[in-house]
PDB file of N, CA and C in Angstrom:
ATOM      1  N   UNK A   1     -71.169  -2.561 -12.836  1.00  0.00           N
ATOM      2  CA  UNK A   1     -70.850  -1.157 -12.973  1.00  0.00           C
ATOM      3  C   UNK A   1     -70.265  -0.955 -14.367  1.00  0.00           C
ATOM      4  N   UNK A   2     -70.826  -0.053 -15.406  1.00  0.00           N
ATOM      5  CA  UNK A   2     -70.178  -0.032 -16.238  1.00  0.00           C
ATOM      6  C   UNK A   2     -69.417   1.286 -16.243  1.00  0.00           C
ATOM      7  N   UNK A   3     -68.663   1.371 -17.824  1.00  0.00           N
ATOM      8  CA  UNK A   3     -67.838   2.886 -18.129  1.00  0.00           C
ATOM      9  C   UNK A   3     -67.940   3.999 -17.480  1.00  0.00           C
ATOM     10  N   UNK A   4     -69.404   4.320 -18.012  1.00  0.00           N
ATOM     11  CA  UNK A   4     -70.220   5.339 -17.585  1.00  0.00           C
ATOM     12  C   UNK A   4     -70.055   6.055 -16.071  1.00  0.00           C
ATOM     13  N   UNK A   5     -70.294   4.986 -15.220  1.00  0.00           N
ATOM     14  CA  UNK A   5     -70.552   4.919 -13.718  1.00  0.00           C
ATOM     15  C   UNK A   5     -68.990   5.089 -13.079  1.00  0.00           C
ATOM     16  N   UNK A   6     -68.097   4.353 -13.757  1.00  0.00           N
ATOM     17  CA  UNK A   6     -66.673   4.226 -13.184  1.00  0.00           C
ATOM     18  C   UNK A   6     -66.016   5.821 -13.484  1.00  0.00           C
ATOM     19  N   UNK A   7     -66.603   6.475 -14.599  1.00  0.00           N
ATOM     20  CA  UNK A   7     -66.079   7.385 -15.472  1.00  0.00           C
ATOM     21  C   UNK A   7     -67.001   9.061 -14.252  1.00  0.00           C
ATOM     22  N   UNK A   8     -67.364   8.323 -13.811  1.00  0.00           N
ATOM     23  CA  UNK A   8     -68.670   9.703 -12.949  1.00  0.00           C
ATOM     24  C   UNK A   8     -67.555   9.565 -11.673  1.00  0.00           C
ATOM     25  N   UNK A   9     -66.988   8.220 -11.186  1.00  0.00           N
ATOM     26  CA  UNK A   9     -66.807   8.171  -9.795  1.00  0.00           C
ATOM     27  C   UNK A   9     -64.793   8.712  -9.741  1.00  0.00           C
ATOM     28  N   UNK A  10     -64.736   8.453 -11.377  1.00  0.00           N
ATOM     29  CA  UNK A  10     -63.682   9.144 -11.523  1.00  0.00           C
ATOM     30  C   UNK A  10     -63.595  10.398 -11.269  1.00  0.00           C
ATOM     31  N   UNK A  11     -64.428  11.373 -11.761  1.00  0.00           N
ATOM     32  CA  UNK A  11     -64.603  13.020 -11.574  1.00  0.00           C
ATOM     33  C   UNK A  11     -64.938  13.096 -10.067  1.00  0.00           C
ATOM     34  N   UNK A  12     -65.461  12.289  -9.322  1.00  0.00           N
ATOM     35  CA  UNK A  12     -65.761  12.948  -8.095  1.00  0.00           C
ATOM     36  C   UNK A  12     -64.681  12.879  -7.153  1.00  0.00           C
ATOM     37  N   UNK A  13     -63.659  11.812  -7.525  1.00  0.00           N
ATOM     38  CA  UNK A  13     -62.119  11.772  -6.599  1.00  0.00           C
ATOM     39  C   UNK A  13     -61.388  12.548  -7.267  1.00  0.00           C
ATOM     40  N   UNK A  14     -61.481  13.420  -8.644  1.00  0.00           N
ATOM     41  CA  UNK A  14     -60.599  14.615  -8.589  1.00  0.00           C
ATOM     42  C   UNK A  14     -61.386  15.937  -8.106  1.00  0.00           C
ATOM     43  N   UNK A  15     -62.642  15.742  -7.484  1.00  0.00           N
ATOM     44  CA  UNK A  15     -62.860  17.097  -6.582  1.00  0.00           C
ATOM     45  C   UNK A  15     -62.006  17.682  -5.961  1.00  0.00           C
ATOM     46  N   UNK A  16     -61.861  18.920  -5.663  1.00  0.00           N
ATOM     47  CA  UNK A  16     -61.149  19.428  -4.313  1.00  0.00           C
ATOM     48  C   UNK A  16     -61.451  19.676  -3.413  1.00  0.00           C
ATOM     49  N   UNK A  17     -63.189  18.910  -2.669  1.00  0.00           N
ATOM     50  CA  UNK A  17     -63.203  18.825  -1.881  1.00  0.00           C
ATOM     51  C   UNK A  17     -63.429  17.169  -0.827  1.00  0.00           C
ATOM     52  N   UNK A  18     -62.353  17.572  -0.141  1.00  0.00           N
ATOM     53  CA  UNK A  18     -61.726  16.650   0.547  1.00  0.00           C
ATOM     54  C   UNK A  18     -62.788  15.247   1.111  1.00  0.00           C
ATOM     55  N   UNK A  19     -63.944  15.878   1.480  1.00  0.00           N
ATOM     56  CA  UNK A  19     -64.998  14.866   1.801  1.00  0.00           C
ATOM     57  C   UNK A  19     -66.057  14.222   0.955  1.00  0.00           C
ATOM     58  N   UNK A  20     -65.783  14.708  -0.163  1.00  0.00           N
ATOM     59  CA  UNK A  20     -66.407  14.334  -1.761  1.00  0.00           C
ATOM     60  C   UNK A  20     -65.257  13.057  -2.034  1.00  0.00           C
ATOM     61  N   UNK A  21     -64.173  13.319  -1.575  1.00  0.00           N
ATOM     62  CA  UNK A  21     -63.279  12.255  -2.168  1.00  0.00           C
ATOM     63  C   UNK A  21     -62.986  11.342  -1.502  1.00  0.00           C
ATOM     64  N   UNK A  22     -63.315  11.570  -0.135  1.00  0.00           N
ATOM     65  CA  UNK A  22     -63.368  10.185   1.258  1.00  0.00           C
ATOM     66  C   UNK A  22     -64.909   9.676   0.922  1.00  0.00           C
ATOM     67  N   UNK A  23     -65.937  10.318   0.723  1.00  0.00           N
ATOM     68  CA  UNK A  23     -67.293   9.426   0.419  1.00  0.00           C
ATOM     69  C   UNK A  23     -66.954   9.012  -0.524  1.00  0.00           C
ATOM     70  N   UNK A  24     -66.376   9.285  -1.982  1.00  0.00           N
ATOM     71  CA  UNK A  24     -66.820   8.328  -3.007  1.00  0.00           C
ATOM     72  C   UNK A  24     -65.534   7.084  -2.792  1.00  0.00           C
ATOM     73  N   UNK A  25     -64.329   6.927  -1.878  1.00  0.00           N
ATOM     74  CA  UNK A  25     -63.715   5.971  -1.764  1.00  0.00           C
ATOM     75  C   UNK A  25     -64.169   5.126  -0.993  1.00  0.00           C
ATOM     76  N   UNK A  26     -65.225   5.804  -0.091  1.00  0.00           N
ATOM     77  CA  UNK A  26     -65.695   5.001   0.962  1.00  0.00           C
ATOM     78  C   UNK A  26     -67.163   4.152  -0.358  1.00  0.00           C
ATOM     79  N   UNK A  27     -67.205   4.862  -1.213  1.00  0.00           N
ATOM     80  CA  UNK A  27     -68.438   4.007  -1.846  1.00  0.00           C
ATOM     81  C   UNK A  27     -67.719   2.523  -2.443  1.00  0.00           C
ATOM     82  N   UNK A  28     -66.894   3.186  -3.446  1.00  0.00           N
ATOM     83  CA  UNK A  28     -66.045   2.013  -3.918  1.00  0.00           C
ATOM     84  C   UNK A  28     -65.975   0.970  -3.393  1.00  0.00           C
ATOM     85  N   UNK A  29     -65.203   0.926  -2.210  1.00  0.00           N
ATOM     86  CA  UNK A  29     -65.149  -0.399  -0.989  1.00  0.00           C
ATOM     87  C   UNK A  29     -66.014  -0.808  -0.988  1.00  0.00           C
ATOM     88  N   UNK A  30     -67.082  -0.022  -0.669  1.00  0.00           N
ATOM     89  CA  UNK A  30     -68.044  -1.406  -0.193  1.00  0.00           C
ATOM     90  C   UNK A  30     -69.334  -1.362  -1.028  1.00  0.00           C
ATOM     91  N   UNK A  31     -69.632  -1.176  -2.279  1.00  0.00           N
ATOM     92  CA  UNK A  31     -70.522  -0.808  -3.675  1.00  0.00           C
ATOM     93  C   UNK A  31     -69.559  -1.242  -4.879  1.00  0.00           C
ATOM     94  N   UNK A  32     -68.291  -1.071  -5.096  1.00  0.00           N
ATOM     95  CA  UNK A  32     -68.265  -1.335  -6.737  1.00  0.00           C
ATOM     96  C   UNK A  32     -67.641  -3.063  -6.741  1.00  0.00           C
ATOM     97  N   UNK A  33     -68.235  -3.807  -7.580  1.00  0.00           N
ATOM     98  CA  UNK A  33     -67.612  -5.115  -7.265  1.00  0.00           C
ATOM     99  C   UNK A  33     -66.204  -5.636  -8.794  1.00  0.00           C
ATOM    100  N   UNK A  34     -65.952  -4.639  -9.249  1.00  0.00           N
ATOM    101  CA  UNK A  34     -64.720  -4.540  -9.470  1.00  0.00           C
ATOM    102  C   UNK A  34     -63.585  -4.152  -8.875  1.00  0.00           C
ATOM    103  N   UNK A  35     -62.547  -5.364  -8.471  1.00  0.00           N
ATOM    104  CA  UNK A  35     -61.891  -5.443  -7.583  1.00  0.00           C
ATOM    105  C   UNK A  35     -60.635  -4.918  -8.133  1.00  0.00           C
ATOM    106  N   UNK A  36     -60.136  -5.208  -9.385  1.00  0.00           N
ATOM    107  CA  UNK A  36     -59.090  -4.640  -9.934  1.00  0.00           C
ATOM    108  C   UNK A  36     -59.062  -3.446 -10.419  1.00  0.00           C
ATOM    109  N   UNK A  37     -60.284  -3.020 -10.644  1.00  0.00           N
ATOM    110  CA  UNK A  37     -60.601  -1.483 -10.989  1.00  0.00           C
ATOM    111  C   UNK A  37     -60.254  -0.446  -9.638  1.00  0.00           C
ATOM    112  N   UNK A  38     -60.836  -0.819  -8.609  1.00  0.00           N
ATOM    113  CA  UNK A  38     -61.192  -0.480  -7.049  1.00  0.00           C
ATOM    114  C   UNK A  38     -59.275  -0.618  -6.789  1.00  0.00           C
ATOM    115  N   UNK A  39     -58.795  -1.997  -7.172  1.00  0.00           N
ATOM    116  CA  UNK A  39     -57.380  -1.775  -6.713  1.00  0.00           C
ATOM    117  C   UNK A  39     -56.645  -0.472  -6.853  1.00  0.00           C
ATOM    118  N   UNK A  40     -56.553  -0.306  -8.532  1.00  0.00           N
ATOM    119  CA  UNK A  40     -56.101   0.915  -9.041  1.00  0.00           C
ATOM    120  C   UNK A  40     -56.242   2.189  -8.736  1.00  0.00           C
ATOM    121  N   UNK A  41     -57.390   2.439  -8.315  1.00  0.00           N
ATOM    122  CA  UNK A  41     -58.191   3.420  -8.005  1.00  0.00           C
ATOM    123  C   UNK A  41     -57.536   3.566  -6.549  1.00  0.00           C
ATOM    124  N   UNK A  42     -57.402   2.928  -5.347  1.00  0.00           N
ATOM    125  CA  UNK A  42     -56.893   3.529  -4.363  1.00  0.00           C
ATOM    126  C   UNK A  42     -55.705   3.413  -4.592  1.00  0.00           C
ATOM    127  N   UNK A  43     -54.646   2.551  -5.033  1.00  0.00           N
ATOM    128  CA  UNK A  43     -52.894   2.503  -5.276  1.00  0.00           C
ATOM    129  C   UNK A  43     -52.852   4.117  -5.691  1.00  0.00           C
ATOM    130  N   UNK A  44     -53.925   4.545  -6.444  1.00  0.00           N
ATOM    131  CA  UNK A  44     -53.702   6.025  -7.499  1.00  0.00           C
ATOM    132  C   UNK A  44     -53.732   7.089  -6.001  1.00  0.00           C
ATOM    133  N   UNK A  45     -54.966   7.129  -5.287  1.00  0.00           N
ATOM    134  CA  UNK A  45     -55.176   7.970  -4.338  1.00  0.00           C
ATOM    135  C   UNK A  45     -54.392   7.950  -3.086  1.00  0.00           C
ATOM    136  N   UNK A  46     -53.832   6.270  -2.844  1.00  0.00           N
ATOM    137  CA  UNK A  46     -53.035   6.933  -1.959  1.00  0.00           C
ATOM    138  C   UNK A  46     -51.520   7.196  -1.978  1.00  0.00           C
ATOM    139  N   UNK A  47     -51.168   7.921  -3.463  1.00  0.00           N
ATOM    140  CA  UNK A  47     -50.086   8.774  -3.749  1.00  0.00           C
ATOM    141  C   UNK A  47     -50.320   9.923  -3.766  1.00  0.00           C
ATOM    142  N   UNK A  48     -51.702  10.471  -3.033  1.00  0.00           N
ATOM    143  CA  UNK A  48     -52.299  12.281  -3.036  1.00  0.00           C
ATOM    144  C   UNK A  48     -51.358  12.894  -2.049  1.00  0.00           C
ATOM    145  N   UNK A  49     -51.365  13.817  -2.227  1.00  0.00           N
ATOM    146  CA  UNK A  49     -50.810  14.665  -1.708  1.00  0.00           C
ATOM    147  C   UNK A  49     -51.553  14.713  -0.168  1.00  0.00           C
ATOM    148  N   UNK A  50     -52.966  15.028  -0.181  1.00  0.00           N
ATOM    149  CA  UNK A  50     -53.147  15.273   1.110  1.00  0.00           C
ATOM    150  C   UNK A  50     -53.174  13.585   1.808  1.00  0.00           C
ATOM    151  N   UNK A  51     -52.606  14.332   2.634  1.00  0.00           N
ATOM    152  CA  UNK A  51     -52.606  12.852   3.801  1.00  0.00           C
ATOM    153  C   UNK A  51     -53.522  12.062   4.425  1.00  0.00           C
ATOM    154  N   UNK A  52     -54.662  13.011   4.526  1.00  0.00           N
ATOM    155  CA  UNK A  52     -55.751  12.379   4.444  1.00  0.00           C
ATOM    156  C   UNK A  52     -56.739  11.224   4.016  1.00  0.00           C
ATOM    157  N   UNK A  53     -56.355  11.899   2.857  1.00  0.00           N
ATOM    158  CA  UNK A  53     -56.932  10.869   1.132  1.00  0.00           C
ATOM    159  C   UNK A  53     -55.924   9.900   0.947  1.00  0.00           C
ATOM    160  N   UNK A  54     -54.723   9.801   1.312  1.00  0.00           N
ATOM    161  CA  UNK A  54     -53.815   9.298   1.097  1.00  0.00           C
ATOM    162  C   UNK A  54     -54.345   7.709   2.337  1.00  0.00           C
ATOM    163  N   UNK A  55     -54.068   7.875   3.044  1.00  0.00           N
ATOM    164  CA  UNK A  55     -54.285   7.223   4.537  1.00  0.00           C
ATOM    165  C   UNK A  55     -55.542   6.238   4.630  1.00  0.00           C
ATOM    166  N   UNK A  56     -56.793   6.995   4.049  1.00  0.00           N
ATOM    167  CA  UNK A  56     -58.088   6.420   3.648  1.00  0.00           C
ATOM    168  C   UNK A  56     -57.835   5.773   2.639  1.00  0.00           C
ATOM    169  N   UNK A  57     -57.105   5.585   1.031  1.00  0.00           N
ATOM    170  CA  UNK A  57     -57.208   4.864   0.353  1.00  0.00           C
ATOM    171  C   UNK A  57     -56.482   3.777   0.685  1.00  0.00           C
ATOM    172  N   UNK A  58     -55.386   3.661   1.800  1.00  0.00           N
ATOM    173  CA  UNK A  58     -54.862   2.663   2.028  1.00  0.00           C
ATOM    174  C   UNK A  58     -55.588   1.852   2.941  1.00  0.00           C
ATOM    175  N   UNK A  59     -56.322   2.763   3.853  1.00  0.00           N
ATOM    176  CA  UNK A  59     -57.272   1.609   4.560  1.00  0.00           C
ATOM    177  C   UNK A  59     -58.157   1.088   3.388  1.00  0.00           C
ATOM    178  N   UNK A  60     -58.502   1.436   2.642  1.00  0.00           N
ATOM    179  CA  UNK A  60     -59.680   0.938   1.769  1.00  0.00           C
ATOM    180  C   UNK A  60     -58.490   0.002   1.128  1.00  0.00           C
ATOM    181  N   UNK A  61     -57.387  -0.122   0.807  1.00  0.00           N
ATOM    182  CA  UNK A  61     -57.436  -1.432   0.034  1.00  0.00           C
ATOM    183  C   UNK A  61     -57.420  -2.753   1.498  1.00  0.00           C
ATOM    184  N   UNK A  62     -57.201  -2.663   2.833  1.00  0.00           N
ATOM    185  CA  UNK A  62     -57.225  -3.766   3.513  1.00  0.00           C
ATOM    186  C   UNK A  62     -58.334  -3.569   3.728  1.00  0.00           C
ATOM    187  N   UNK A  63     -59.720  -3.023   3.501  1.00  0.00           N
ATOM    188  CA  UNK A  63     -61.098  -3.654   3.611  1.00  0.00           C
ATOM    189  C   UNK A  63     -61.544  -4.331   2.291  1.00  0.00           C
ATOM    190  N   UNK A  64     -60.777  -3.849   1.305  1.00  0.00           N
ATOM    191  CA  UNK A  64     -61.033  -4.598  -0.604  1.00  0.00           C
ATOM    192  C   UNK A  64     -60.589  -6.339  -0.277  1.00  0.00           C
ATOM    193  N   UNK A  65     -59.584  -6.179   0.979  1.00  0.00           N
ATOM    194  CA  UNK A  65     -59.197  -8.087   0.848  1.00  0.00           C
ATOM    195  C   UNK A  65     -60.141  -8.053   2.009  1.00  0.00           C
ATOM    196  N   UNK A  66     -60.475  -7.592   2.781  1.00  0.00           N
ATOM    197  CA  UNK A  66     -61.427  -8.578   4.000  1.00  0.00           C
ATOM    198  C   UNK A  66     -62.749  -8.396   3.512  1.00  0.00           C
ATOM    199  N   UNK A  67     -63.425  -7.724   2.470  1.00  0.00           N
ATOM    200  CA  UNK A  67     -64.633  -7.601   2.336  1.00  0.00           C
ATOM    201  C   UNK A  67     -64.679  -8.606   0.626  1.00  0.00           C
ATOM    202  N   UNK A  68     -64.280  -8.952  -0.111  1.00  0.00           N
ATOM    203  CA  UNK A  68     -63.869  -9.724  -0.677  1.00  0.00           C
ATOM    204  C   UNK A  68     -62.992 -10.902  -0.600  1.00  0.00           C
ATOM    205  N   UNK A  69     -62.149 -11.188   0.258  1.00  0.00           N
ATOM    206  CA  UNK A  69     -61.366 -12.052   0.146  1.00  0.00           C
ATOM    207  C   UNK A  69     -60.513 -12.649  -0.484  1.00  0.00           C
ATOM    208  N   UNK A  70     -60.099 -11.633  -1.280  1.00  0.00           N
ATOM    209  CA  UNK A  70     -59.332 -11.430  -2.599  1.00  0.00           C
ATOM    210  C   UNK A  70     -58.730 -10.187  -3.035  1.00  0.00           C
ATOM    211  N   UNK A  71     -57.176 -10.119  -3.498  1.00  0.00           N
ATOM    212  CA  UNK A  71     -56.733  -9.186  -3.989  1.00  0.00           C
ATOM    213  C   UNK A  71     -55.834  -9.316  -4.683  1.00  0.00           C
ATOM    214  N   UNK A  72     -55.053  -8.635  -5.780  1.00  0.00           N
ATOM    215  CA  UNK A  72     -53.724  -8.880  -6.442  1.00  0.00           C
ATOM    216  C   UNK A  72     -52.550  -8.893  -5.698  1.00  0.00           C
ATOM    217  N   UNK A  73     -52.181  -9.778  -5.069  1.00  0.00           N
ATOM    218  CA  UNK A  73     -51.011  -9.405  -3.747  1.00  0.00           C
ATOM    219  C   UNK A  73     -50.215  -9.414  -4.537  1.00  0.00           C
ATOM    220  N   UNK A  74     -49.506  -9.501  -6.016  1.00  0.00           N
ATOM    221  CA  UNK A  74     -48.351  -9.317  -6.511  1.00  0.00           C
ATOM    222  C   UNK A  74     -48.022  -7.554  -6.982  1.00  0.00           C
ATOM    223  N   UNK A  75     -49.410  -7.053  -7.305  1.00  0.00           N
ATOM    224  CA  UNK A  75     -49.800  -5.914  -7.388  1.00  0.00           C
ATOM    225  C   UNK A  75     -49.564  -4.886  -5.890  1.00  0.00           C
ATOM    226  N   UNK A  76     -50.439  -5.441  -5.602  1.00  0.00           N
ATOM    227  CA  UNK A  76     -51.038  -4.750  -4.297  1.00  0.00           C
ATOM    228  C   UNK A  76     -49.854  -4.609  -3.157  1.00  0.00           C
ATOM    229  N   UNK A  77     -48.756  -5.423  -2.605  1.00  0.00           N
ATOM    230  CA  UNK A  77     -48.367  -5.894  -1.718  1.00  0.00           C
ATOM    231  C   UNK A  77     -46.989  -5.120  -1.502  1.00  0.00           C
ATOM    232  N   UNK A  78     -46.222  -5.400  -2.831  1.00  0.00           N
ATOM    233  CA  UNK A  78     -44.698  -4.602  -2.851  1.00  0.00           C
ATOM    234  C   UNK A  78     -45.372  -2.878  -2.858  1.00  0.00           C
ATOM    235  N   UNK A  79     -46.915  -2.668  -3.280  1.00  0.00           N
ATOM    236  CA  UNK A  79     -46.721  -1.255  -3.040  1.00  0.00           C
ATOM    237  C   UNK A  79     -47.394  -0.737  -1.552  1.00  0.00           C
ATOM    238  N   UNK A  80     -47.835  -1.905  -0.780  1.00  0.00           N
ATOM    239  CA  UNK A  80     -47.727  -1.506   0.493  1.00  0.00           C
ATOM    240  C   UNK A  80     -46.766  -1.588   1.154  1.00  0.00           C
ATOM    241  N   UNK A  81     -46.053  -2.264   0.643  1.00  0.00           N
ATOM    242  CA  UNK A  81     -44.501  -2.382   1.585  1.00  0.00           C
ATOM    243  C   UNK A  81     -43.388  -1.420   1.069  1.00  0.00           C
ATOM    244  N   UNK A  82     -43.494  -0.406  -0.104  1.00  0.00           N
ATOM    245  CA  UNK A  82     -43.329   0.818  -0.263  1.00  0.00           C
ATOM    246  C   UNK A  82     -43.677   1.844   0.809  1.00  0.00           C
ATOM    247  N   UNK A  83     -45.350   1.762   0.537  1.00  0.00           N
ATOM    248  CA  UNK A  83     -45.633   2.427   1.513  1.00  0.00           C
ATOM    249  C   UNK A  83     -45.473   2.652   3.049  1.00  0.00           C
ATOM    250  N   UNK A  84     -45.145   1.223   3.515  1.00  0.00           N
ATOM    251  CA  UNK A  84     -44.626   1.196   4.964  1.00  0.00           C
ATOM    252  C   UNK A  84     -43.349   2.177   5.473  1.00  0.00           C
ATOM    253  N   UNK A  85     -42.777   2.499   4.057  1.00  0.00           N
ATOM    254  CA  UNK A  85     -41.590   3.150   4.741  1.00  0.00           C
ATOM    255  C   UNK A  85     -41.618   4.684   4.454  1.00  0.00           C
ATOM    256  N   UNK A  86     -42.813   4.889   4.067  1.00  0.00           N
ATOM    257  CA  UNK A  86     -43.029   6.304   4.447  1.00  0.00           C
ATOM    258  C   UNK A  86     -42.508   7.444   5.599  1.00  0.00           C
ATOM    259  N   UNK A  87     -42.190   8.300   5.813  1.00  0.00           N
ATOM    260  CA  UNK A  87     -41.694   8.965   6.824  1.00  0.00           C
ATOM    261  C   UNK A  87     -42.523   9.876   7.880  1.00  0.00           C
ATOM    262  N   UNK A  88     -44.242   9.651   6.553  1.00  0.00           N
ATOM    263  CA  UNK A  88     -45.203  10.260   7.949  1.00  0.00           C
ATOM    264  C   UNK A  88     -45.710   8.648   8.551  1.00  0.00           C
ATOM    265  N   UNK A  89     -45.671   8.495   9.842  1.00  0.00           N
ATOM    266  CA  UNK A  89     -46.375   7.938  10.727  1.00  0.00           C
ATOM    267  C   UNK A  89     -47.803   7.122  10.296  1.00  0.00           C
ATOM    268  N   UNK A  90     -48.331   8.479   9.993  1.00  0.00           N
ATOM    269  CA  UNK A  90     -49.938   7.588   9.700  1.00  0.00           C
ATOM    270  C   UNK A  90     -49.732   7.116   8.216  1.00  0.00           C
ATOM    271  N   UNK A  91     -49.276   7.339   7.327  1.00  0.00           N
ATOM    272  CA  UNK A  91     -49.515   6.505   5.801  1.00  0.00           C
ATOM    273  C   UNK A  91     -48.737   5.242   6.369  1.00  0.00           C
ATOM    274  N   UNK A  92     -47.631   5.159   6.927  1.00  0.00           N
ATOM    275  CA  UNK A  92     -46.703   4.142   6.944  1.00  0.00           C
ATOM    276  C   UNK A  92     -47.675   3.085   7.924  1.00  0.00           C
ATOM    277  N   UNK A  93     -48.355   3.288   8.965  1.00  0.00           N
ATOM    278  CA  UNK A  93     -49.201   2.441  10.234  1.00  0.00           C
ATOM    279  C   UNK A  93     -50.145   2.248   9.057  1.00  0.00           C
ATOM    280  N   UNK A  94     -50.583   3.525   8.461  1.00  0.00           N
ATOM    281  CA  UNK A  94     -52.310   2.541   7.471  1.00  0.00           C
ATOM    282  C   UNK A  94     -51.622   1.653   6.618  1.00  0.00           C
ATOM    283  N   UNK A  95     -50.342   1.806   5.795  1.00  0.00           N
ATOM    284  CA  UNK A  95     -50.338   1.018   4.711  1.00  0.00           C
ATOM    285  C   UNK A  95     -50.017  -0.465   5.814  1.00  0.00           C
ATOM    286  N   UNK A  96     -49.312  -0.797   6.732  1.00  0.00           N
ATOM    287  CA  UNK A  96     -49.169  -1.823   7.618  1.00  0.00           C
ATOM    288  C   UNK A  96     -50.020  -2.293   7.903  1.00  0.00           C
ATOM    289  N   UNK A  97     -51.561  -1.636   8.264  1.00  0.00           N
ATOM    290  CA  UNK A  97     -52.362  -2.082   8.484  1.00  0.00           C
ATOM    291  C   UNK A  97     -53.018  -3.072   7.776  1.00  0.00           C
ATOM    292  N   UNK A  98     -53.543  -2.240   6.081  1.00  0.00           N
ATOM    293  CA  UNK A  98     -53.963  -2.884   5.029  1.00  0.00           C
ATOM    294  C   UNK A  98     -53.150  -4.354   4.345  1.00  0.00           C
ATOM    295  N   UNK A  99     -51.426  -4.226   4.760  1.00  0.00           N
ATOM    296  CA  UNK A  99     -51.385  -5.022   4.827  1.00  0.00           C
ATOM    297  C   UNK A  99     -51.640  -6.716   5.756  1.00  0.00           C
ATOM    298  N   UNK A 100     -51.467  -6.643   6.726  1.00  0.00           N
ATOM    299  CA  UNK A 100     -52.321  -7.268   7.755  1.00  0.00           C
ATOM    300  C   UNK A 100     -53.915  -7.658   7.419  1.00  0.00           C
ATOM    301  N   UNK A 101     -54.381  -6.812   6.852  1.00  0.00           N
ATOM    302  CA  UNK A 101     -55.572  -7.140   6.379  1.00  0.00           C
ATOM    303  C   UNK A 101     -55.398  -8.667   5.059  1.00  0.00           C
ATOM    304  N   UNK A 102     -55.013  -8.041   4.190  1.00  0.00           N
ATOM    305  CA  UNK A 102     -54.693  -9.065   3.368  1.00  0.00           C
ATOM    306  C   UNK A 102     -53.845  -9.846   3.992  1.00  0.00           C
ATOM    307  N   UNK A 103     -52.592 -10.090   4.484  1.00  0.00           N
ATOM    308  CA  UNK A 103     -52.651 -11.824   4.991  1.00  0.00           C
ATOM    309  C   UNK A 103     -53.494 -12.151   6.137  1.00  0.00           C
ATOM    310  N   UNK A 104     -54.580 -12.125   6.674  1.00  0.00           N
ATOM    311  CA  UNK A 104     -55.723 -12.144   7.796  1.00  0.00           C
ATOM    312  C   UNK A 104     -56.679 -12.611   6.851  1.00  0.00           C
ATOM    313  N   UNK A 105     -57.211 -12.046   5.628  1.00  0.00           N
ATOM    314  CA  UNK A 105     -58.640 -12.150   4.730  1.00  0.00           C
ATOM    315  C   UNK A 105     -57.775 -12.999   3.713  1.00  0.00           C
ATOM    316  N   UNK A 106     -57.465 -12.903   2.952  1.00  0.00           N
ATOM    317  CA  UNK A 106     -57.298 -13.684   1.674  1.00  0.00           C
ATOM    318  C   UNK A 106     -56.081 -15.162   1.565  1.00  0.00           C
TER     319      UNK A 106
END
């Protein structure tokens, strides 16, 4: 994947519409095989505002370690365990989840 392609999939997760930005995270996962790029890219989304997008990028980083088997856990890890202590319910269970994912896959 080069610039170009990363730089297109950039504009389509600042759409405002909500299912433009769950398909192209859902592409990422399982299409771009830059893993540290893909890291960044959901750590970024799931600080959105909507909860939605938020919730989905955290599941997408525990499918980035089980569908790879690999991730930056020094990166990745203290900011799911940030995220665990969220005060909505579902970001705090997805980011728990994703973590579980990574010690399970990698």
């Amino acid at each position: 994947m080069n610039n170009k392609d990363k730089l297109h999939l950039e504009k389509l997760l600042n759409s405002e519409d909500e299912k433009q930005v769950a398909e192209t995270l859902l592409y990422i996962v399982y299409n771009v095989k830059d893993i540290s790029w893909s890291e960044e890219v959901f750590m970024r989304m799931a600080n959105n505002s909507n909860g939605d997008i938020c919730g989905l990028a955290l599941t997408c980083i525990g499918h980035l370690a089980r569908i790879n088997g690999k991730i930056d856990k020094g990166k990745v890890i203290p900011f799911l365990k940030e995220k665990m202590e969220n005060s909505n319910e579902v970001i705090s269970s997805r980011a728990e989840d994703a973590l579980d994912d990574i010690n399970v896959f990698t």
